[in-house]
PDB file of N, CA and C in Angstrom:
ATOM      1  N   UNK A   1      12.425 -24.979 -39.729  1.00  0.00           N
ATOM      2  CA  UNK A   1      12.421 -23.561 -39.424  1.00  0.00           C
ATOM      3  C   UNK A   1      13.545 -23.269 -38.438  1.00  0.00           C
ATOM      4  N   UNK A   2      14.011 -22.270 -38.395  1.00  0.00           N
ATOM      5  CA  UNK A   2      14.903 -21.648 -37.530  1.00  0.00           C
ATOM      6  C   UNK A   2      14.818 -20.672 -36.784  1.00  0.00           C
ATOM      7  N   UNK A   3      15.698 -20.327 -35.298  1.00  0.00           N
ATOM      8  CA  UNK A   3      15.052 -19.680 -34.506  1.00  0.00           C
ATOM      9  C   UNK A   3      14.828 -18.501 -35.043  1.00  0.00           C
ATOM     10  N   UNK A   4      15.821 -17.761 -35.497  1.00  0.00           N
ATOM     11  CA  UNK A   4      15.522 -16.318 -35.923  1.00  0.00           C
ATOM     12  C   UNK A   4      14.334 -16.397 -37.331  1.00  0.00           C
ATOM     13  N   UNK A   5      13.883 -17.516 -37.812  1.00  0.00           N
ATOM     14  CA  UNK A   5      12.481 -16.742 -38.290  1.00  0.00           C
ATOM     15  C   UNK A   5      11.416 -17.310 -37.846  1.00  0.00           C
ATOM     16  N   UNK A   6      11.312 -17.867 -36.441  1.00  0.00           N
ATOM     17  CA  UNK A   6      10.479 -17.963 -35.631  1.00  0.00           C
ATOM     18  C   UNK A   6      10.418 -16.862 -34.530  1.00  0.00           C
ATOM     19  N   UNK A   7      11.767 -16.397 -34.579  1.00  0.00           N
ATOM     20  CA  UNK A   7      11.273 -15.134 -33.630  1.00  0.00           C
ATOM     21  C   UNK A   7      11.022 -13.929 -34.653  1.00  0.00           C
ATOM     22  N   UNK A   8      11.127 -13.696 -35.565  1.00  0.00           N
ATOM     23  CA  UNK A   8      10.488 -12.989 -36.712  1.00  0.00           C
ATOM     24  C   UNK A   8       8.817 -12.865 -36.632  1.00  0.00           C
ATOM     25  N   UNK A   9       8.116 -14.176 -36.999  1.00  0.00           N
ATOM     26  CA  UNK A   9       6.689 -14.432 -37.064  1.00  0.00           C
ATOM     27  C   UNK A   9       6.251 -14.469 -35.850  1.00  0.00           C
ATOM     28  N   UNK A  10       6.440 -14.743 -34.698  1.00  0.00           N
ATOM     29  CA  UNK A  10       6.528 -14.723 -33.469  1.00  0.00           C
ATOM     30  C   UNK A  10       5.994 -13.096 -33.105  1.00  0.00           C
ATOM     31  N   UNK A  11       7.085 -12.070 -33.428  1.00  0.00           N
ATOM     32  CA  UNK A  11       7.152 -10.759 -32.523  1.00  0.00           C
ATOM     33  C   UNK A  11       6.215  -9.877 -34.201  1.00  0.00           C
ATOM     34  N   UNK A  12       5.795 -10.716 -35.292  1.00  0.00           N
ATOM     35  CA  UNK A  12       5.376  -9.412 -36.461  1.00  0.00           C
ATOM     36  C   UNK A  12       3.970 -10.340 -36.121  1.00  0.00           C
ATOM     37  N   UNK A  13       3.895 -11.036 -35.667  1.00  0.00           N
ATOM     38  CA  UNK A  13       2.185 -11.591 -35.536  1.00  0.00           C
ATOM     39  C   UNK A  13       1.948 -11.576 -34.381  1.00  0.00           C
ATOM     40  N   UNK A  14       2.313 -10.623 -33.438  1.00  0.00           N
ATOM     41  CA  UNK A  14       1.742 -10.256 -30.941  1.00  0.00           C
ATOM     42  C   UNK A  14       1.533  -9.115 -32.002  1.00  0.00           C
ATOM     43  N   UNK A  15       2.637  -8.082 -32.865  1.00  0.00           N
ATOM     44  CA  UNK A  15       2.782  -6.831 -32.573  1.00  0.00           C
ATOM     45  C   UNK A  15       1.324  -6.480 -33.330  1.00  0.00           C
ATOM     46  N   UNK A  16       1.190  -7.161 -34.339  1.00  0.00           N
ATOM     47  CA  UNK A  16      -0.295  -7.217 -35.490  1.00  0.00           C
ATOM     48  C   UNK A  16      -1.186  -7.164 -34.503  1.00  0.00           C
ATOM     49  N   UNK A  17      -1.640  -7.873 -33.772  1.00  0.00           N
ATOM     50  CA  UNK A  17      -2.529  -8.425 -32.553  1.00  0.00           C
ATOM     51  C   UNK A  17      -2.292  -7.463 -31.337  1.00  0.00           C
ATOM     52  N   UNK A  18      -1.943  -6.687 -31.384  1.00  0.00           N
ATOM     53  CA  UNK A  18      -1.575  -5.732 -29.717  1.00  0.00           C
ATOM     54  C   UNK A  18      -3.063  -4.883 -29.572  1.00  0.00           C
ATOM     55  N   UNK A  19      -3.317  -4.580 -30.726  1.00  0.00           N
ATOM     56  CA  UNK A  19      -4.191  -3.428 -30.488  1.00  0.00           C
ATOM     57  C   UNK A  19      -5.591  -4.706 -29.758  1.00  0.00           C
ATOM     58  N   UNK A  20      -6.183  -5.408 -29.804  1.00  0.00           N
ATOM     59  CA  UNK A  20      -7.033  -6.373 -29.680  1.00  0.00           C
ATOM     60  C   UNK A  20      -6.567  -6.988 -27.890  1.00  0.00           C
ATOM     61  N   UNK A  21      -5.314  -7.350 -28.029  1.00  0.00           N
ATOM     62  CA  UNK A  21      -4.985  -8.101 -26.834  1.00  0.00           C
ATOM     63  C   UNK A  21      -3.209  -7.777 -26.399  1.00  0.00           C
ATOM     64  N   UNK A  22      -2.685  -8.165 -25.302  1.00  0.00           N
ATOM     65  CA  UNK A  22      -1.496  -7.836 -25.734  1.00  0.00           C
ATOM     66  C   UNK A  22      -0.466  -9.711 -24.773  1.00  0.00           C
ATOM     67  N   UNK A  23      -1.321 -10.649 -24.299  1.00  0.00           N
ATOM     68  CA  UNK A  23      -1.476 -11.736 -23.813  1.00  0.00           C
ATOM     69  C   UNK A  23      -1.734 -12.748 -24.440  1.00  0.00           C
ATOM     70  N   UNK A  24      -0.646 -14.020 -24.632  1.00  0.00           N
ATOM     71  CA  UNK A  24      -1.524 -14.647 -25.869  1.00  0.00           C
ATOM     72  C   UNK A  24      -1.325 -16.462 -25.441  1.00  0.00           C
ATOM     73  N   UNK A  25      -2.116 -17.529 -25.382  1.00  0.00           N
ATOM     74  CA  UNK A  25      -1.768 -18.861 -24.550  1.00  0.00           C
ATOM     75  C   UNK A  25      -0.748 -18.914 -25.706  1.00  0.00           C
ATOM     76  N   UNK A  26      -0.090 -20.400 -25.127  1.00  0.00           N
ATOM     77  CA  UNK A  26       0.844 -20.802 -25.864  1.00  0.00           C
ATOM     78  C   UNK A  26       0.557 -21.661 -27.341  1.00  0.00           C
ATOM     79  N   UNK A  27      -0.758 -21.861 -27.147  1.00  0.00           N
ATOM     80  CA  UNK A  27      -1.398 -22.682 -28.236  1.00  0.00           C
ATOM     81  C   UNK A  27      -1.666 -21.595 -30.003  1.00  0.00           C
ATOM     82  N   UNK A  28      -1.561 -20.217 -29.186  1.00  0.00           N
ATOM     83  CA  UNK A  28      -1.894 -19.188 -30.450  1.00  0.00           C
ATOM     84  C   UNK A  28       0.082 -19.141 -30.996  1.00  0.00           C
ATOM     85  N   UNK A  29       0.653 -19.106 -29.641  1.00  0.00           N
ATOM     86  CA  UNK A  29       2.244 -18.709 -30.554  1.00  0.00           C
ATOM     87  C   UNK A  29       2.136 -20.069 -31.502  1.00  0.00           C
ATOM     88  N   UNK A  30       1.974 -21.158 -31.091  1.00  0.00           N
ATOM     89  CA  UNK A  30       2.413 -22.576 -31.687  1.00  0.00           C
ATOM     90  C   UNK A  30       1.556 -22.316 -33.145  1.00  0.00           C
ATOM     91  N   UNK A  31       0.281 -21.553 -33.188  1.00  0.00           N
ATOM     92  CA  UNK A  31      -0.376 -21.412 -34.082  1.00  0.00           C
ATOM     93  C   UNK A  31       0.679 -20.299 -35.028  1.00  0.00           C
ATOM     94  N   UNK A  32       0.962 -19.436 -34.714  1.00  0.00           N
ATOM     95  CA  UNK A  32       1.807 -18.015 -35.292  1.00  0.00           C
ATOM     96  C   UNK A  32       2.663 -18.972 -36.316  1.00  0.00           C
ATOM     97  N   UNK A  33       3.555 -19.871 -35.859  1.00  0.00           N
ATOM     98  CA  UNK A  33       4.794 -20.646 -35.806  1.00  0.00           C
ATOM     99  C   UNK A  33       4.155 -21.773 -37.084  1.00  0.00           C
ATOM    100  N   UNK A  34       2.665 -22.265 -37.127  1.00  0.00           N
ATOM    101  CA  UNK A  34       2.377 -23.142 -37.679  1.00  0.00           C
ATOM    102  C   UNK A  34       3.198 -24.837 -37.288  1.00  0.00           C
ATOM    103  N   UNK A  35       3.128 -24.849 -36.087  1.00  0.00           N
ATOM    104  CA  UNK A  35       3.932 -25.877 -35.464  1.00  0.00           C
ATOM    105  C   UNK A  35       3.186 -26.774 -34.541  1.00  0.00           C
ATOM    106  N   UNK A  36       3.333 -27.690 -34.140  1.00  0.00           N
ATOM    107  CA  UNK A  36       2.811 -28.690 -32.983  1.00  0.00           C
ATOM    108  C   UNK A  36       3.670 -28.180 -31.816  1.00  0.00           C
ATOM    109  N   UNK A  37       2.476 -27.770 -30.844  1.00  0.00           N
ATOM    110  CA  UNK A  37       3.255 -27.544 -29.826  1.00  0.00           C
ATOM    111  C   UNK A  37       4.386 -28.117 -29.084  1.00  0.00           C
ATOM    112  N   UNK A  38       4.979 -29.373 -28.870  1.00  0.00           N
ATOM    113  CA  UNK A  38       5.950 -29.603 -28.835  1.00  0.00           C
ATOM    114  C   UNK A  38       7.563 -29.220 -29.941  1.00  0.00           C
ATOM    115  N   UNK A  39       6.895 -29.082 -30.929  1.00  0.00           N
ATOM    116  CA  UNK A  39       8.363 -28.582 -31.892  1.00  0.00           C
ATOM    117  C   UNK A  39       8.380 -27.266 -31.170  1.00  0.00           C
ATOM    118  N   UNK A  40       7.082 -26.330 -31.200  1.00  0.00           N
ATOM    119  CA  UNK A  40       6.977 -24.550 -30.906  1.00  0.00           C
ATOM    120  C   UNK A  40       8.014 -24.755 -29.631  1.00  0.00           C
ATOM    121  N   UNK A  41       7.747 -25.575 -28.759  1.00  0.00           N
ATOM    122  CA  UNK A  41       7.815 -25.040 -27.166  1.00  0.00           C
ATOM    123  C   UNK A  41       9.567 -25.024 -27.389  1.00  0.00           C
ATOM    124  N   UNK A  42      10.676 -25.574 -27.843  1.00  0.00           N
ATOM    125  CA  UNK A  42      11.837 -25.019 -27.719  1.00  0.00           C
ATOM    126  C   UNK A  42      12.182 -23.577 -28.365  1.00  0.00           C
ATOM    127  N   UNK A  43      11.445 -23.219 -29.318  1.00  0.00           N
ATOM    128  CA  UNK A  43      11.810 -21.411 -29.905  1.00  0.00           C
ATOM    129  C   UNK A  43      11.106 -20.658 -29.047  1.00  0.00           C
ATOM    130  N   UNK A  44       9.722 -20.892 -28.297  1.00  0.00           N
ATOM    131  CA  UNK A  44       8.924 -19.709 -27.262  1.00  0.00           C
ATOM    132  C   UNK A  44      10.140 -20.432 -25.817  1.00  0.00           C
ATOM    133  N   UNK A  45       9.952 -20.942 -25.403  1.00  0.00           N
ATOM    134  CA  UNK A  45      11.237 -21.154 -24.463  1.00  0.00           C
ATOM    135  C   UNK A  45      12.685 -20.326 -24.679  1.00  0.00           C
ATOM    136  N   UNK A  46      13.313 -20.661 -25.866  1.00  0.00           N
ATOM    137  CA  UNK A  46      14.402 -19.692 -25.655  1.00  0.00           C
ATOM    138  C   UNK A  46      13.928 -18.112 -26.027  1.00  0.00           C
ATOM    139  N   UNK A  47      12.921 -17.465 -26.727  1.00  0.00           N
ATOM    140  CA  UNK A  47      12.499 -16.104 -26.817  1.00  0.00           C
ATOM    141  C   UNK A  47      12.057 -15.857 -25.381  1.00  0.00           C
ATOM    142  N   UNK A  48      11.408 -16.361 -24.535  1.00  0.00           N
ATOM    143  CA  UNK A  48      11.594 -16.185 -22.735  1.00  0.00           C
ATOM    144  C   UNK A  48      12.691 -16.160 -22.450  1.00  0.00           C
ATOM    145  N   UNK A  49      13.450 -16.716 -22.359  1.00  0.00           N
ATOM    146  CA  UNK A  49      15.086 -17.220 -22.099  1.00  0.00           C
ATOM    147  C   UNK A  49      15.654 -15.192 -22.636  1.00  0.00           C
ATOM    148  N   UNK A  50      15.381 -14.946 -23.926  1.00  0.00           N
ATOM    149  CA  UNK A  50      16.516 -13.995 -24.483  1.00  0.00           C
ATOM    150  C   UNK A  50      15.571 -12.589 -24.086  1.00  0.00           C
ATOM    151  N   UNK A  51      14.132 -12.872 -23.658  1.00  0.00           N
ATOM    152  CA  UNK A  51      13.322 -11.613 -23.007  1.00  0.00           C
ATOM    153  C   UNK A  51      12.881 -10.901 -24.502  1.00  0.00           C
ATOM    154  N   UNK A  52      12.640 -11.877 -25.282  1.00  0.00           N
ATOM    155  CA  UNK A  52      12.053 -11.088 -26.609  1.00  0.00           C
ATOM    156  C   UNK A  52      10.651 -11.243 -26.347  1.00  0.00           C
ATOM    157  N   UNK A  53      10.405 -12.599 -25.518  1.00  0.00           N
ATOM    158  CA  UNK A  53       8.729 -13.029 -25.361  1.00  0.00           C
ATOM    159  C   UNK A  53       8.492 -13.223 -23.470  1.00  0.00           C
ATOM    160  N   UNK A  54       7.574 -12.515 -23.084  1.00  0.00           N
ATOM    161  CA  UNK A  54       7.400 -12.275 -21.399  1.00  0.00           C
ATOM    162  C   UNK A  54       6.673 -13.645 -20.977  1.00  0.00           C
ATOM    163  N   UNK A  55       6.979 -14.475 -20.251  1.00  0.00           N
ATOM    164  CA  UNK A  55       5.965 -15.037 -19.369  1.00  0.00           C
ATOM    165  C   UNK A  55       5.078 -14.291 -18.520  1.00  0.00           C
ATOM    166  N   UNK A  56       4.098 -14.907 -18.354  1.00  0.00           N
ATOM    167  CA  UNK A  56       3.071 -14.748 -17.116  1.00  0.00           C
ATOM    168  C   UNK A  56       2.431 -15.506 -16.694  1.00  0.00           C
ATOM    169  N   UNK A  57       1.668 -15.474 -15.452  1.00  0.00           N
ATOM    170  CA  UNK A  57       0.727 -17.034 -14.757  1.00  0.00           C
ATOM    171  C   UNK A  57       0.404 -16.655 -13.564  1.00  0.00           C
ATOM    172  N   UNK A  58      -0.900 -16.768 -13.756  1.00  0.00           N
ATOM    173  CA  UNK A  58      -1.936 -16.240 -12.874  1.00  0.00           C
ATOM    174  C   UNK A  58      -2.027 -17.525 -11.861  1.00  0.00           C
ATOM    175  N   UNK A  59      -1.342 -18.530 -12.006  1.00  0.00           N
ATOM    176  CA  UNK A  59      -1.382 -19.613 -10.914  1.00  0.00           C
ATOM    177  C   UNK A  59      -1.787 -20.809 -12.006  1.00  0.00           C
ATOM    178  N   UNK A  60      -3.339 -20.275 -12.522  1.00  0.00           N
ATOM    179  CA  UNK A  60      -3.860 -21.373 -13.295  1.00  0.00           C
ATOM    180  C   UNK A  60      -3.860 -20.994 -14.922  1.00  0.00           C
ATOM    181  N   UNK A  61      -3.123 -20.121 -15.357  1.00  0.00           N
ATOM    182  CA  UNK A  61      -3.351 -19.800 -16.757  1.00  0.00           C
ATOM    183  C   UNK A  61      -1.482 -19.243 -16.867  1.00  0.00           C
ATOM    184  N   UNK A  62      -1.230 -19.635 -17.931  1.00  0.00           N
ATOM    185  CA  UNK A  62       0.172 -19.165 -18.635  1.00  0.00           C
ATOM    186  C   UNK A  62       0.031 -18.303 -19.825  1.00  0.00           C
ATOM    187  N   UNK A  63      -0.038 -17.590 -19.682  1.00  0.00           N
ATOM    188  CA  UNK A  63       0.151 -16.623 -21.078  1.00  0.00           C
ATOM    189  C   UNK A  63       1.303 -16.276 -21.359  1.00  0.00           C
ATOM    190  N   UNK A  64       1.695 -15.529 -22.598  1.00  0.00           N
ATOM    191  CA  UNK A  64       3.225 -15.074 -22.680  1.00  0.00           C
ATOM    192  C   UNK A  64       2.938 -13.695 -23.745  1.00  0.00           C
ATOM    193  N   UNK A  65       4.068 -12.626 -23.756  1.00  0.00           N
ATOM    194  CA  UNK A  65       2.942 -11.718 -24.498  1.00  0.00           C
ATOM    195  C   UNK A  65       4.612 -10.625 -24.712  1.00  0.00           C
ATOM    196  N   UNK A  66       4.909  -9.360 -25.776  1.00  0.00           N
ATOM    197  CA  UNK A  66       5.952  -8.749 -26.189  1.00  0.00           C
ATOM    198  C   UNK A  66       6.321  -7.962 -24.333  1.00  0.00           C
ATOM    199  N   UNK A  67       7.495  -7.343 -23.807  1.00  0.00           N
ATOM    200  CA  UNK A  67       7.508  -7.286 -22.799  1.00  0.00           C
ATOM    201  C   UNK A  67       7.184  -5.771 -22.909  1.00  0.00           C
ATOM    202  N   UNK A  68       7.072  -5.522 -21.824  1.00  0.00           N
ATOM    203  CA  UNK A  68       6.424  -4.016 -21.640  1.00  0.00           C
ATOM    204  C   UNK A  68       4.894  -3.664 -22.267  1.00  0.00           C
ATOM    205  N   UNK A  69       4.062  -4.761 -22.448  1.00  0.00           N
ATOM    206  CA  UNK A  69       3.103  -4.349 -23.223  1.00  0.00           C
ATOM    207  C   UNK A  69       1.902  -4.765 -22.218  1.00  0.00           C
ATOM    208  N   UNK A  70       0.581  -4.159 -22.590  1.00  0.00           N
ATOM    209  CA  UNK A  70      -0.732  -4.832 -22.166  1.00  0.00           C
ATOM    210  C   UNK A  70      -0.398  -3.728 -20.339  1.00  0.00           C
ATOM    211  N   UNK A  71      -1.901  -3.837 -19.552  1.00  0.00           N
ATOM    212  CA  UNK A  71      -2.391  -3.638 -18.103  1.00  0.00           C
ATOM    213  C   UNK A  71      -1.187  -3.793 -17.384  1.00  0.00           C
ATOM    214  N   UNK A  72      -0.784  -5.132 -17.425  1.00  0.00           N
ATOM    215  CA  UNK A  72      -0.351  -5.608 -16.311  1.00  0.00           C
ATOM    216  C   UNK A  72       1.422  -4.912 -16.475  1.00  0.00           C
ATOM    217  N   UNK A  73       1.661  -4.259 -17.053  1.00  0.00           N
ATOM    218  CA  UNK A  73       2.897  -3.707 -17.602  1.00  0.00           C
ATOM    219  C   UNK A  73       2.816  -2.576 -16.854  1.00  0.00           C
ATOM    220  N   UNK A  74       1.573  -2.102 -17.273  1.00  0.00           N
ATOM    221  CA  UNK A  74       1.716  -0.549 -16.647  1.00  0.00           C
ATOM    222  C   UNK A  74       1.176  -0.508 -15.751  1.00  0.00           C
ATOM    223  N   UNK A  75       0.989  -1.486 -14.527  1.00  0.00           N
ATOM    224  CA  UNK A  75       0.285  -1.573 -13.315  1.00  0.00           C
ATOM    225  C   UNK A  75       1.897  -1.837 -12.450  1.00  0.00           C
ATOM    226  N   UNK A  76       2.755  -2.767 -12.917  1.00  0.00           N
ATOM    227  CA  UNK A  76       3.881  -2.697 -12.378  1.00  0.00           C
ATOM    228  C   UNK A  76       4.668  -1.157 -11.895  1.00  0.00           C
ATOM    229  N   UNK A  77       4.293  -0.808 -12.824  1.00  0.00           N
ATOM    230  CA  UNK A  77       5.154   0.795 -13.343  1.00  0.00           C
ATOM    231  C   UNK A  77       4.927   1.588 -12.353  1.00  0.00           C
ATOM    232  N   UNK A  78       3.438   1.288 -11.562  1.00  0.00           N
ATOM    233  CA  UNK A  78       2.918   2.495 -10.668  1.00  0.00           C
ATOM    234  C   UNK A  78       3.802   2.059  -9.348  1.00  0.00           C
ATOM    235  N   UNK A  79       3.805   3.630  -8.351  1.00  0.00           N
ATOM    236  CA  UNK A  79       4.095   3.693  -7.176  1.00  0.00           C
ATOM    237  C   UNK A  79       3.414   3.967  -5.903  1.00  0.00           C
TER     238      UNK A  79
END
């Protein structure tokens, strides 16, 4: 597989899923991808890298999720 149709299935299977959640572990992208998480983790690494896919981490949890999306998006936003 290649990056651009991993970032394809990647950003058409969060955007499917937004209405439900908008946060997703790394074990569901690797799932999206149909990959072992070690092959996944270099295409979700560079989609962080190019800001197509957001990190987050609550200290003890990593999620990653489309940017500008979900609570914690629009909790930034406020003043």
């Amino acid at each position: 597989m290649e990056y651009d149709e991993a970032k394809e299935l990647i950003v058409a299977g969060l955007t499917k899923k937004l209405k439900s959640k908008s946060k997703f572990y790394f074990k569901d992208l690797a799932k999206i991808l149909d990959m072992k998480p070690r092959l996944a983790k270099k295409f979700i690494n560079q989609m962080v890298q190019e800001e197509v896919l957001e990190y987050w981490s609550s200290g003890s949890t990593s999620l990653y999720g489309l940017p500008g999306t979900g609570k914690q998006a629009a909790a930034e936003h406020e003043d």
